[in-house]
N, C-alpha and C. Protein backbone atom coordinates (compact mmCIF):
# COMPACT_ATOMS: atom_id res chain seq x y z
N UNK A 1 8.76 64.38 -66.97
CA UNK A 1 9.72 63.49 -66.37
C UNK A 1 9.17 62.07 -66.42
N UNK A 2 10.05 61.17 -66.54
CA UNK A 2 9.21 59.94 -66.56
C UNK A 2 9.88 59.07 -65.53
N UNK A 3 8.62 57.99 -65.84
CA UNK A 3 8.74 57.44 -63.99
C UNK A 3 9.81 56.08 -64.45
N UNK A 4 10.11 55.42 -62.91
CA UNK A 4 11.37 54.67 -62.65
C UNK A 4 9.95 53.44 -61.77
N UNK A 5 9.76 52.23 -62.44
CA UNK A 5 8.96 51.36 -61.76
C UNK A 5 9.64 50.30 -62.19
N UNK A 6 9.84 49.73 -60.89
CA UNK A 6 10.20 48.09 -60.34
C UNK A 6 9.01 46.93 -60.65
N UNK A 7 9.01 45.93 -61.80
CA UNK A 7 8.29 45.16 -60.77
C UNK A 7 9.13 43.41 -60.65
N UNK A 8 8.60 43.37 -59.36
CA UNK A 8 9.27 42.07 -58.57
C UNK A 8 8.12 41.36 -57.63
N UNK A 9 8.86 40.47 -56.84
CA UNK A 9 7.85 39.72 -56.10
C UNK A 9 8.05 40.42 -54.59
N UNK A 10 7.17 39.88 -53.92
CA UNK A 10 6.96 40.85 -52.43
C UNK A 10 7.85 41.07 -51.81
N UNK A 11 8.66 39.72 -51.75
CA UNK A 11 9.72 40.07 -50.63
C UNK A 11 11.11 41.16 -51.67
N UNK A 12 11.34 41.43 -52.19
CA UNK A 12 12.44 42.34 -52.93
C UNK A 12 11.60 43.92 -52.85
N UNK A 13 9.89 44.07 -52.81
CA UNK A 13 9.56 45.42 -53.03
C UNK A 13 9.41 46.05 -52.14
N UNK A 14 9.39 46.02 -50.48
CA UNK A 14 9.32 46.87 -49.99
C UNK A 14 11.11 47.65 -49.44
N UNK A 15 11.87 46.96 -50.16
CA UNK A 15 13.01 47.54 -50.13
C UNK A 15 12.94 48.74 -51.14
N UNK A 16 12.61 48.71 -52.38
CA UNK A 16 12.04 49.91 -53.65
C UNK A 16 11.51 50.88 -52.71
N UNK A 17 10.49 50.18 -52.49
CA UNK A 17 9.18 50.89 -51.40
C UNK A 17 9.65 52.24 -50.82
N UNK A 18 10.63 51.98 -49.48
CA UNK A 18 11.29 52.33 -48.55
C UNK A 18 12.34 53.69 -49.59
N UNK A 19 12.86 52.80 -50.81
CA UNK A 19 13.89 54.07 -51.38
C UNK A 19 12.51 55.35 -52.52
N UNK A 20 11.68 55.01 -52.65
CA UNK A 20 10.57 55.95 -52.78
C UNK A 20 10.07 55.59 -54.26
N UNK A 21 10.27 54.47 -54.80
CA UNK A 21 10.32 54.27 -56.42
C UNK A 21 8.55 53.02 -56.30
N UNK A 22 8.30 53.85 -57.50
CA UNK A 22 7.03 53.12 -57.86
C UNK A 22 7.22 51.66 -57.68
N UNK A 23 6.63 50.75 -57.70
CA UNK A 23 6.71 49.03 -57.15
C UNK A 23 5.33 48.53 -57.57
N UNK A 24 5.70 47.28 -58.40
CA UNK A 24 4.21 46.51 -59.15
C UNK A 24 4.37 45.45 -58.12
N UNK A 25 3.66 44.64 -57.55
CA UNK A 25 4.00 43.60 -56.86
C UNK A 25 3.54 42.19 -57.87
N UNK A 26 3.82 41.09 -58.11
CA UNK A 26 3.84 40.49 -58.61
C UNK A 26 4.05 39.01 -58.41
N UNK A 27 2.84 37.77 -58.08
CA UNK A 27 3.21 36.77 -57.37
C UNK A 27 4.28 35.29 -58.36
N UNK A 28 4.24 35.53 -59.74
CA UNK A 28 4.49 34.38 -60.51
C UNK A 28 4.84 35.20 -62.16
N UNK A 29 5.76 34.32 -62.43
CA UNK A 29 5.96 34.50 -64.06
C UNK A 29 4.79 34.68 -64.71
N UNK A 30 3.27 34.28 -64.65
CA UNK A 30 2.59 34.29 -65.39
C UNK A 30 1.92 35.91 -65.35
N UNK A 31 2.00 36.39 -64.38
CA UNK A 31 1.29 37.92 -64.03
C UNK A 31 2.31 38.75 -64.59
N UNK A 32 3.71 38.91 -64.93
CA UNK A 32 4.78 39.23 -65.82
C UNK A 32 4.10 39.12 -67.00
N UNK A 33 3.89 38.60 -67.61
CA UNK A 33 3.29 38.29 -68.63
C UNK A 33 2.33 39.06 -69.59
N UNK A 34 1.33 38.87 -68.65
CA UNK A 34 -0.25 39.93 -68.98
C UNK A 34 0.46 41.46 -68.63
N UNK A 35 1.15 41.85 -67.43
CA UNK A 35 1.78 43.59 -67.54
C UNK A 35 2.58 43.98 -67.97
N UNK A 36 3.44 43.40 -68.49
CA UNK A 36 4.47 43.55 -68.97
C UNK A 36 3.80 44.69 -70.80
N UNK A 37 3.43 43.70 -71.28
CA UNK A 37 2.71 44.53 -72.58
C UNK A 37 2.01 46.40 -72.13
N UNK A 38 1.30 45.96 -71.16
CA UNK A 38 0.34 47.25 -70.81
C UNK A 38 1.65 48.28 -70.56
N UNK A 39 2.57 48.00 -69.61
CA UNK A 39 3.74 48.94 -69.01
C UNK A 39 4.43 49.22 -70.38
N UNK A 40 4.94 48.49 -71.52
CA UNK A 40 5.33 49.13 -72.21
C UNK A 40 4.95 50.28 -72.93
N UNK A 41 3.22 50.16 -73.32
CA UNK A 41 2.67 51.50 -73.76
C UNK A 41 2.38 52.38 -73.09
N UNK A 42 3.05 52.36 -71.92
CA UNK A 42 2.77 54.08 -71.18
C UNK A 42 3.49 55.07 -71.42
N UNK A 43 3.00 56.09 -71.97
CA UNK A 43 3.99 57.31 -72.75
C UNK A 43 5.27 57.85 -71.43
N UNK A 44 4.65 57.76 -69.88
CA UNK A 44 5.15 58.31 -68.67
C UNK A 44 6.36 57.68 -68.30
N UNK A 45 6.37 56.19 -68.71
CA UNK A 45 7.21 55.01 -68.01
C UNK A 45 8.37 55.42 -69.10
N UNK A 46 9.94 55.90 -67.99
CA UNK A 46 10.97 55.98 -68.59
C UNK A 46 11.96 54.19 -68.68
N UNK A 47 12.05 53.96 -67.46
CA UNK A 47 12.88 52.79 -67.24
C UNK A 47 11.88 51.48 -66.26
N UNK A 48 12.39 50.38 -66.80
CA UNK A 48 11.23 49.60 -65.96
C UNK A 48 12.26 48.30 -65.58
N UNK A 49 12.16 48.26 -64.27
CA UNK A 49 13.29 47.17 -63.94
C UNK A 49 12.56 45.81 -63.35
N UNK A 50 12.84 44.77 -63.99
CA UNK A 50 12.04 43.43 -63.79
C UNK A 50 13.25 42.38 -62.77
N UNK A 51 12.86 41.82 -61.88
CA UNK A 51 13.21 40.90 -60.83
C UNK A 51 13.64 40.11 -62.46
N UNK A 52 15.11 39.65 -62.37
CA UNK A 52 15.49 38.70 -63.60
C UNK A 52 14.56 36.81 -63.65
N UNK A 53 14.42 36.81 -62.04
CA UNK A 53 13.22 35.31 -62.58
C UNK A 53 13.04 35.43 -63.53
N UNK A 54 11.94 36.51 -63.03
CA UNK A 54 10.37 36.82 -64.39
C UNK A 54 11.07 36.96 -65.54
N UNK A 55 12.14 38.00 -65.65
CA UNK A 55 12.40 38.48 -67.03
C UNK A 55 12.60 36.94 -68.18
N UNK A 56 13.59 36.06 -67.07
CA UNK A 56 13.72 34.54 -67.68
C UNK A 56 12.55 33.79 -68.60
N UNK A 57 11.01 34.17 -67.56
CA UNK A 57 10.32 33.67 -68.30
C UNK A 57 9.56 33.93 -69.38
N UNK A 58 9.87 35.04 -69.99
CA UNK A 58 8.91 35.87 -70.93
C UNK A 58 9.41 34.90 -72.25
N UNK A 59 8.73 34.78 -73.37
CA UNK A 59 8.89 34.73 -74.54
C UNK A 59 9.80 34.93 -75.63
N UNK A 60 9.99 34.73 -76.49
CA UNK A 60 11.20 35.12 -77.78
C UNK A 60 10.15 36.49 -77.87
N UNK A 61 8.98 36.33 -78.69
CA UNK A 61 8.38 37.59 -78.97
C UNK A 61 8.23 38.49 -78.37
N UNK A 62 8.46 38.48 -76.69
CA UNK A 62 8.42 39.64 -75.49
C UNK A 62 9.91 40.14 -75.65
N UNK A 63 10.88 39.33 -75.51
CA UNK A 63 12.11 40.04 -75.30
C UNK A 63 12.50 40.59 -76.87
N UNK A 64 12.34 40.36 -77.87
CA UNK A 64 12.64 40.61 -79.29
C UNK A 64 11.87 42.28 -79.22
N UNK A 65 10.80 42.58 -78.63
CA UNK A 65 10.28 43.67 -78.20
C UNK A 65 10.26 44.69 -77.44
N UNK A 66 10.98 43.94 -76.46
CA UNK A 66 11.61 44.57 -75.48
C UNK A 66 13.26 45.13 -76.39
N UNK A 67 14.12 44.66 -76.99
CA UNK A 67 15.43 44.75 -77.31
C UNK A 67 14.94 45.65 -78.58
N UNK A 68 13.93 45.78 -79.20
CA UNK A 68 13.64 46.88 -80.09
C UNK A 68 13.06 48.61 -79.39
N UNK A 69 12.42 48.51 -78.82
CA UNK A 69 12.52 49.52 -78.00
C UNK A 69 13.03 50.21 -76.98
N UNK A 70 12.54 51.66 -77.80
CA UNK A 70 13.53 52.70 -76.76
C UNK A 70 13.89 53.37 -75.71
N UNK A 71 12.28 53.32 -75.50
CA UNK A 71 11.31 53.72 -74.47
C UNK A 71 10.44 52.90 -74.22
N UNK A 72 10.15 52.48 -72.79
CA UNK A 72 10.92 52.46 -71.34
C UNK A 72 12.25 51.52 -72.04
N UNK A 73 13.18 51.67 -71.25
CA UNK A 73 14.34 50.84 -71.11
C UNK A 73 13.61 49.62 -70.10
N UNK A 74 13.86 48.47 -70.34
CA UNK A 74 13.68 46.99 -69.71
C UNK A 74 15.28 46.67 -69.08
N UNK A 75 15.74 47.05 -67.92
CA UNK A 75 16.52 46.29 -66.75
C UNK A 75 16.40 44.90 -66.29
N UNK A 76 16.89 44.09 -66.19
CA UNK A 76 16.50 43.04 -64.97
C UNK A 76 17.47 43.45 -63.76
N UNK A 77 16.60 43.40 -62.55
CA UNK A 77 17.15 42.90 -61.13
C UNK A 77 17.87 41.92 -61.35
N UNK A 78 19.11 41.76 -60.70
CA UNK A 78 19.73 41.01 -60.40
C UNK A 78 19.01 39.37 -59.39
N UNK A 79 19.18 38.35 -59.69
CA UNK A 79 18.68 37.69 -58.57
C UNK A 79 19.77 37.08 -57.96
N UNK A 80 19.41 35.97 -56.71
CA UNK A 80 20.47 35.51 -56.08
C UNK A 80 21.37 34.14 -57.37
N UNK A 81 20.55 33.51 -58.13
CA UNK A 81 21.01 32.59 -59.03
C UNK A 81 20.74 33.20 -60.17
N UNK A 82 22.48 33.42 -61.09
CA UNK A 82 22.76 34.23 -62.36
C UNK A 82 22.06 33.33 -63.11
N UNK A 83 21.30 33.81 -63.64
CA UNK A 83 20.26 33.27 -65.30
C UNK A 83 20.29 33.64 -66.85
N UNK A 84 20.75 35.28 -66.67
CA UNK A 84 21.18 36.37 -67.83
C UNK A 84 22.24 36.58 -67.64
N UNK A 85 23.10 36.96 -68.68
CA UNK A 85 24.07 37.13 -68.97
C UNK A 85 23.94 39.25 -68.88
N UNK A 86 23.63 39.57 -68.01
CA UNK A 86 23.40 40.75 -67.47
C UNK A 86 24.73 41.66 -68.20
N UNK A 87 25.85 41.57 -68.22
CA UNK A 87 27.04 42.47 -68.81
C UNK A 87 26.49 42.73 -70.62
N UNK A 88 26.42 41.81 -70.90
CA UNK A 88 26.17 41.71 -72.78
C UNK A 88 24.54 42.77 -72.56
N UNK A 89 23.53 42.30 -71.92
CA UNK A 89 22.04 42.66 -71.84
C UNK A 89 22.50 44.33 -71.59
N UNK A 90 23.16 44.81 -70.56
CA UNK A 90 23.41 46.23 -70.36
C UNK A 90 24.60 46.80 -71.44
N UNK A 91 25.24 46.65 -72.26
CA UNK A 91 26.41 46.63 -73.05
C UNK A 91 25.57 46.78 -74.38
N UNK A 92 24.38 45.92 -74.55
CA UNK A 92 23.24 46.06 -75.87
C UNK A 92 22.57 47.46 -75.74
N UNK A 93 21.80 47.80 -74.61
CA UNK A 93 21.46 48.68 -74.20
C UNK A 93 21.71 50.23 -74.10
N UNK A 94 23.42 50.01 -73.64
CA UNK A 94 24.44 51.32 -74.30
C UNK A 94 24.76 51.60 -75.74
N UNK A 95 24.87 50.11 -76.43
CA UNK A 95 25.14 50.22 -77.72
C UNK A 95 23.86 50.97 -78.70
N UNK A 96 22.80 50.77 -77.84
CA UNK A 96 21.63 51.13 -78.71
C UNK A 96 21.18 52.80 -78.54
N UNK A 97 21.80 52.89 -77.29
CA UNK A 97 21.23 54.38 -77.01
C UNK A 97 22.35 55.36 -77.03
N UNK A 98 23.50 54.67 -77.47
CA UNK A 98 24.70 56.11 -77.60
C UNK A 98 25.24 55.95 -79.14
N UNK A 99 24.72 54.62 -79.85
CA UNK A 99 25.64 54.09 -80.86
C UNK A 99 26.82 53.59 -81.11
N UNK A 100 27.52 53.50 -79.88
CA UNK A 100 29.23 52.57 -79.76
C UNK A 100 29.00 51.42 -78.65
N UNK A 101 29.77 50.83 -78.98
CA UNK A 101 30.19 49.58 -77.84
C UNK A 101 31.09 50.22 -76.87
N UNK A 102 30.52 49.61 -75.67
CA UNK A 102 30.88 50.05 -74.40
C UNK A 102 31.14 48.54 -73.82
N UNK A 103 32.65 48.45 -73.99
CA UNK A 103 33.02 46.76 -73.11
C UNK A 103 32.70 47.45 -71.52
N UNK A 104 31.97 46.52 -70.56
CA UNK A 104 32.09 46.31 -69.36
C UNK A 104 32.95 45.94 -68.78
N UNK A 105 33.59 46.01 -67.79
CA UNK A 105 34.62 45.42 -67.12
C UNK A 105 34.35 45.04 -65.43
N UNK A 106 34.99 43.86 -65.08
CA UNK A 106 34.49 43.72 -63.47
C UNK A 106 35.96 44.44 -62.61
């Protein structure tokens, strides 16, 4: 079975915490950075959901890496100020793992 790990900044993880899901704590975009690589090569890690800040700040070459792989799936958290275009990012995601387009709708 593979695992379901959050990572975000303090105040968003002990809400994870509380619902029983693994939690990286994480003070700044730059610590995103350096774990982000390591978490992708864990054979265990199914889905890995990133606080969207951080996800903002990663690289062309991090997310181009992230959008090629299959395993873990890369989520962003939602934050309070929209940054990603979150509908298209989850809509890529379906398209990649069922093979059809799946329009979202609100």
């Amino acid at each position: 079975m593979y695992k379901f790990i959050v990572v975000t900044d303090p105040d968003t993880a002990t809400g994870f915490r509380l619902a029983g899901i693994d939690v990286m704590e994480i003070q700044n975009s730059e610590e995103v950075r350096t774990l982000l690589p390591s978490l992708l090569l864990k054979d265990d890690t199914g889905i890995i959901a990133i606080n969207e800040d951080y996800m903002t700040s990663l690289d062309e070459k991090m997310m181009e890496k992230i959008e090629k792989s299959y395993r873990p799936i890369i989520i962003p958290i939602p934050s309070r100020v929209k940054r990603l275009d979150r509908t298209s990012y989850i809509e890529g995601l379906l398209r990649r793992a069922i093979g059809y387009n799946i329009v979202l709708r609100k």
